[in-house]
Structures are given as structure tokens and as C-alpha cells.
N, C-alpha and C. Protein backbone atom coordinates (compact mmCIF):
# COMPACT_ATOMS: atom_id res chain seq x y z
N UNK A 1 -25.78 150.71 -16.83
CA UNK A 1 -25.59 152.13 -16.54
C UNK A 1 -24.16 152.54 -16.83
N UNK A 2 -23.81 154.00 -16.89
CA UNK A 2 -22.37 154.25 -16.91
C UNK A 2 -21.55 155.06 -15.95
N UNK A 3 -20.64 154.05 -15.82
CA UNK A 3 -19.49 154.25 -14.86
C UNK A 3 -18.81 155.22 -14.49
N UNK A 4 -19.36 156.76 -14.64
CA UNK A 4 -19.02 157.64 -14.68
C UNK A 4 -17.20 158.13 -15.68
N UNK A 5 -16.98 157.74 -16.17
CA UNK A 5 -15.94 157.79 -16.85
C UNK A 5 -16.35 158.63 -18.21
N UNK A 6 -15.58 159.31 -18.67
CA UNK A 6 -15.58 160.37 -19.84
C UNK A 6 -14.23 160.58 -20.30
N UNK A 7 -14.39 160.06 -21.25
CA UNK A 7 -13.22 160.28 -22.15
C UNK A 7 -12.30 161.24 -22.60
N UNK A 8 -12.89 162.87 -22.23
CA UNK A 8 -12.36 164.12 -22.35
C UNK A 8 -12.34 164.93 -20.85
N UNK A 9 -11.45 165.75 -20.79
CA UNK A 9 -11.10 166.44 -19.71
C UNK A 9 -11.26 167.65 -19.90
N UNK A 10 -11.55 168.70 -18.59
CA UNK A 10 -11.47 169.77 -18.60
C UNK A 10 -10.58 170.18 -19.19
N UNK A 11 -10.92 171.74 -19.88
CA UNK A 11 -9.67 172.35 -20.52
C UNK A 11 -9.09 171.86 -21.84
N UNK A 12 -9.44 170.43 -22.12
CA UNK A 12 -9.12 170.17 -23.25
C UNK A 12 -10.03 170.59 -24.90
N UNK A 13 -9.06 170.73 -25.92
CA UNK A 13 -10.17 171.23 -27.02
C UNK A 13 -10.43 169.95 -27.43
N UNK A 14 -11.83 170.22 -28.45
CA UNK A 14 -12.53 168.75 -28.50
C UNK A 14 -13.35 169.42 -29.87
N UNK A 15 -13.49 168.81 -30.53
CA UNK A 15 -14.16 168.88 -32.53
C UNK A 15 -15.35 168.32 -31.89
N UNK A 16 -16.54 168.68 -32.34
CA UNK A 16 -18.18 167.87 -32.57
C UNK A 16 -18.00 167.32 -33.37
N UNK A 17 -18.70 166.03 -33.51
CA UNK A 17 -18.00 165.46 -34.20
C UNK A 17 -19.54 164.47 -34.79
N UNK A 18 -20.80 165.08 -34.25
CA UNK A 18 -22.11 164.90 -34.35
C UNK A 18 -23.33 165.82 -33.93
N UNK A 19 -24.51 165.88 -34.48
CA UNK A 19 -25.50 167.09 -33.88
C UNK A 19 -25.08 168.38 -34.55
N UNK A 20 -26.10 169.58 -34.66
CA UNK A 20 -26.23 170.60 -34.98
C UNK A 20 -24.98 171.26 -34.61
N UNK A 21 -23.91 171.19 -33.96
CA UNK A 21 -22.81 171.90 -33.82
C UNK A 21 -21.79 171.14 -35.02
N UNK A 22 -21.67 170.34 -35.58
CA UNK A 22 -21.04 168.88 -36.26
C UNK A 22 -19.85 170.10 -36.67
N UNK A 23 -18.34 169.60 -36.45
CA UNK A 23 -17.50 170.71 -36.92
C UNK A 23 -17.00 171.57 -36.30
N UNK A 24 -17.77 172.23 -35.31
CA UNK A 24 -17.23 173.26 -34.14
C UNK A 24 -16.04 173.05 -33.62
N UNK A 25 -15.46 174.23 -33.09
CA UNK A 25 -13.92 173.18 -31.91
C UNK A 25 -14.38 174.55 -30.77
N UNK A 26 -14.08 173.88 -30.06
CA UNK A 26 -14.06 174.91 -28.34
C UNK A 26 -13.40 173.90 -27.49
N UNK A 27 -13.47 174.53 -26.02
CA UNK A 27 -12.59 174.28 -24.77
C UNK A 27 -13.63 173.52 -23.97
N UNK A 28 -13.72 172.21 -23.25
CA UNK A 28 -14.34 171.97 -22.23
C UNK A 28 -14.32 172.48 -21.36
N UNK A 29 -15.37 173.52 -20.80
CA UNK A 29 -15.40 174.28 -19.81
C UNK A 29 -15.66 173.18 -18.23
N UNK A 30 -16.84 172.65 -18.73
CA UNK A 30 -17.62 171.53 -17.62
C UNK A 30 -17.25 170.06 -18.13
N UNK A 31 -17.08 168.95 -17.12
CA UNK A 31 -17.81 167.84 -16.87
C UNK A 31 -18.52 167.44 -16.66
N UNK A 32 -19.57 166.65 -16.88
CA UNK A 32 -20.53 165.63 -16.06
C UNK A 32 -20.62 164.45 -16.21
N UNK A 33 -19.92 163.66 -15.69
CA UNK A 33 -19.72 162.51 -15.83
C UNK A 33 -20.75 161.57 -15.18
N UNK A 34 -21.52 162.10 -14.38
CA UNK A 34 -22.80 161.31 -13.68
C UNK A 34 -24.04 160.95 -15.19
N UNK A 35 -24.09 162.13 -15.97
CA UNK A 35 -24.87 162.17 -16.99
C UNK A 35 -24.12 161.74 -18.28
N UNK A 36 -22.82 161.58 -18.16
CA UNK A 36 -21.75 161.29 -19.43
C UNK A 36 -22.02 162.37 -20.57
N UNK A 37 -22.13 163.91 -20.25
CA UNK A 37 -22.03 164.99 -20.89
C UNK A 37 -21.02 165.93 -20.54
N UNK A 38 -20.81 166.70 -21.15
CA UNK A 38 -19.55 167.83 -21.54
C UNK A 38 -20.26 169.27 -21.77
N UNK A 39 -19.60 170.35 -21.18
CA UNK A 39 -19.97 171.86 -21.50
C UNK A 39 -19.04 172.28 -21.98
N UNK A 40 -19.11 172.49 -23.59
CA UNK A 40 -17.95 173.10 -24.70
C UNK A 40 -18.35 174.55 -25.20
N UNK A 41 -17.10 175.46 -25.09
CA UNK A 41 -17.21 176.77 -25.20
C UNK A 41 -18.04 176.93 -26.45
N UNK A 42 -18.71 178.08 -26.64
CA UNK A 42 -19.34 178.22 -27.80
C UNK A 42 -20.17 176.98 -28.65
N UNK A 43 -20.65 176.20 -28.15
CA UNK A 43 -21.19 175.00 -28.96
C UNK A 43 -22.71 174.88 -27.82
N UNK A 44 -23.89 174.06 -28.63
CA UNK A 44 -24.71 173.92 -28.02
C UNK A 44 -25.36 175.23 -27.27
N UNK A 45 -25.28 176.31 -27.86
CA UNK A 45 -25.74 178.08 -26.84
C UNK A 45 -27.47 177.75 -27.38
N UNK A 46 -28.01 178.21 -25.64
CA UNK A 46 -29.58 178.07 -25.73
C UNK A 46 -29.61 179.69 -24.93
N UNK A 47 -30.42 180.22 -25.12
CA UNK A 47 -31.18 181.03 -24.31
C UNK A 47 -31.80 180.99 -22.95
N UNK A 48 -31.78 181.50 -22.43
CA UNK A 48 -32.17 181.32 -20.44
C UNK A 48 -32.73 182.08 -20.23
N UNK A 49 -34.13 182.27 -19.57
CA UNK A 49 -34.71 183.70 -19.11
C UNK A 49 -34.20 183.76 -17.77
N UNK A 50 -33.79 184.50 -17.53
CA UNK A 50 -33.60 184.82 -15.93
C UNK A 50 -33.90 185.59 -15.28
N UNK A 51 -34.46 185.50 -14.19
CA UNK A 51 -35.51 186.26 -13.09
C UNK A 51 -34.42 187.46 -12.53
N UNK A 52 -34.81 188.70 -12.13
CA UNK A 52 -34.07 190.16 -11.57
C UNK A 52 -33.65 189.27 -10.33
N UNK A 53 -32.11 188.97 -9.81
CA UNK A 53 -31.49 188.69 -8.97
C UNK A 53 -30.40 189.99 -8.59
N UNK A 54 -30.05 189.50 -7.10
CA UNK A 54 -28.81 190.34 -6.93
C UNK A 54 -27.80 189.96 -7.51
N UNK A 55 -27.38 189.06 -8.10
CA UNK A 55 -26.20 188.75 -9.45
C UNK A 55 -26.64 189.37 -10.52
N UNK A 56 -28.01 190.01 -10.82
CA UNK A 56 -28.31 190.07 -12.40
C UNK A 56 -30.08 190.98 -11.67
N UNK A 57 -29.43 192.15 -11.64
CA UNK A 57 -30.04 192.77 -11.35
C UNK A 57 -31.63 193.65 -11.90
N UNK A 58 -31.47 193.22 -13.62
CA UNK A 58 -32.28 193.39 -14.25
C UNK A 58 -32.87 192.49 -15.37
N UNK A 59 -32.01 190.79 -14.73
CA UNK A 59 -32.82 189.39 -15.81
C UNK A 59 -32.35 189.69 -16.65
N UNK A 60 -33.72 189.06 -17.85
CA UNK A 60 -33.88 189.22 -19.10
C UNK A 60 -33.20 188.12 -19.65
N UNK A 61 -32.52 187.96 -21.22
CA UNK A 61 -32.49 186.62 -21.29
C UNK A 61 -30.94 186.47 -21.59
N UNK A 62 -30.24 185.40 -20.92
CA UNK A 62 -28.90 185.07 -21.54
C UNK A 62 -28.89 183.88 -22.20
N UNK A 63 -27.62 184.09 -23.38
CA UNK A 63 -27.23 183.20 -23.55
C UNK A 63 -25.98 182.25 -23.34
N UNK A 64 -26.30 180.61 -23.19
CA UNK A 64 -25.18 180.41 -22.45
C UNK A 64 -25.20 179.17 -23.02
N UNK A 65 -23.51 178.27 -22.68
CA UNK A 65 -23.51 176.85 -23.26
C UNK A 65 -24.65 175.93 -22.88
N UNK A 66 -25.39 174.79 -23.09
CA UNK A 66 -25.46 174.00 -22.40
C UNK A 66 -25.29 172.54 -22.89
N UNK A 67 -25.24 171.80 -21.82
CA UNK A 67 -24.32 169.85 -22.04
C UNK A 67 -24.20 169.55 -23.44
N UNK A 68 -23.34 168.57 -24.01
CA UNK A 68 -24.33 168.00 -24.87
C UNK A 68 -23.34 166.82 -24.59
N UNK A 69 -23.60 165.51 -24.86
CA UNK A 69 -23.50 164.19 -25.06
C UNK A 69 -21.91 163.94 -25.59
N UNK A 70 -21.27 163.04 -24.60
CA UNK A 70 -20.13 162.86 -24.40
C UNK A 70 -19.60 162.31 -25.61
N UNK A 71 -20.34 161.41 -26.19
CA UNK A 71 -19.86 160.40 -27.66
C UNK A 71 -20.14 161.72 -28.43
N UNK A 72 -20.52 162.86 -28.87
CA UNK A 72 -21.03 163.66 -29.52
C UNK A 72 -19.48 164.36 -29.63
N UNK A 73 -18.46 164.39 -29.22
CA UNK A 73 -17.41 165.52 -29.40
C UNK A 73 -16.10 164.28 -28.89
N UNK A 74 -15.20 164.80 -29.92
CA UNK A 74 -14.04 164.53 -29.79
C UNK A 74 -12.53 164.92 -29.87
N UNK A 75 -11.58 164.60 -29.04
CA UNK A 75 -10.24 165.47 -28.99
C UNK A 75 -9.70 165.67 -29.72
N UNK A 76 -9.10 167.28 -29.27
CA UNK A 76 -8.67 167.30 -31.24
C UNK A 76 -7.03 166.16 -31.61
N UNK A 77 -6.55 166.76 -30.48
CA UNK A 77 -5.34 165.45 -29.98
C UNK A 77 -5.27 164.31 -31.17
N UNK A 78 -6.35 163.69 -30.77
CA UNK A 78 -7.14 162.19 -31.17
C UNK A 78 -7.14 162.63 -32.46
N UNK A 79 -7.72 163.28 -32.85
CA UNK A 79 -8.13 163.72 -34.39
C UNK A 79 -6.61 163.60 -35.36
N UNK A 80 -5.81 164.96 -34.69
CA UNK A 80 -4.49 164.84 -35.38
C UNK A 80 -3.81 163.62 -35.54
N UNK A 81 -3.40 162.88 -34.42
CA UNK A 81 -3.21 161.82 -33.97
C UNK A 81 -3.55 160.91 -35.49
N UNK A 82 -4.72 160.58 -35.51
CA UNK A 82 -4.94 159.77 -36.54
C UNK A 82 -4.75 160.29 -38.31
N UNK A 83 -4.94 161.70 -38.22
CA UNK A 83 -4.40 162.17 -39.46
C UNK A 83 -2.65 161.63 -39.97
N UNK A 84 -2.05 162.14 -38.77
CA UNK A 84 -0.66 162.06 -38.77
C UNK A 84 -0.90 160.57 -39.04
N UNK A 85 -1.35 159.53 -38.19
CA UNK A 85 -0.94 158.26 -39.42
C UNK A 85 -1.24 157.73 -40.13
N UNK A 86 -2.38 158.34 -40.40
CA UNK A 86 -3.01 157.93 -41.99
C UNK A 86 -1.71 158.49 -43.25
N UNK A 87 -1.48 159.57 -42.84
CA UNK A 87 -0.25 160.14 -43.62
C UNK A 87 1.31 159.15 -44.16
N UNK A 88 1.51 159.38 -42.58
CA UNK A 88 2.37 158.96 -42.74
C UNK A 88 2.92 156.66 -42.56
């Protein structure tokens, strides 16, 4: 099983770096480290129907991030990081 550990942090930007987003960059909004997934701004957007609440008074459908898989995205940090020494 896994040890809850995740390699990226809130707030940090992070490249997909696999899956239908492959390329994207956004902000880690969420953690989940129980599931070893990540919620990245703009990446992974599904549709939600949502029922007439007093938050959301008239439903209907949003769209919003959801998880995707921790090995699936990586820092951009990391990224540069290795450009810079391939370069140099």
C-alpha cells in the first residue's frame, strides 16, 4: 500500500506529464495523499449535476477540477531543474 506521501505540494505548479491533460501546467489546489492524487487548476474538468441547494440555489450543472493520479503530473521546479543541466 502507499504511505501516504506525495511528492508535490499545495500551491505548487506542476506540468502533466501523462493522460488526456499531457502538457497542461496549473496550481495544486488539493491533496490527497490517502488516495496518492492531486487537484490541479484547470486540468482534469468533469461536469457535476447538482441538486437546487441553499449554496446553489438553482443546481444545474458545474464544472469543476477533479483528482487525477499523483505519478501523472510533475513540478515544474523539477522540470527546469533538469533542463538547466542538460544545458549546461
Amino acid at each position: 500500500m502507499h504511505n501516504g506521501k506525495v511528492h508535490v505540494k499545495k500551491d505548487e505548479i506542476v506540468v502533466v506529464i501523462a493522460g488526456k491533460d499531457k502538457g497542461k501546467q496549473g496550481k495544486v489546489l488539493r491533496v490527497l495523499p490517502k488516495e496518492n492524487r492531486v487537484v490541479v487548476e484547470g486540468v482534469n474538468m468533469v461536469k457535476k449535476h447538482v441538486k437546487p441547494s441553499a449554496k446553489n440555489p438553482n443546481g444545474g450543472i458545474i464544472e469543476m477540477e477533479a483528482p487525477i493520479h499523483a505519478s501523472n503530473v510533475m513540478s515544474l521546479a523539477k522540470i527546469e531543474a533538469k533542463k538547466a543541466k542538460k544545458k549546461g
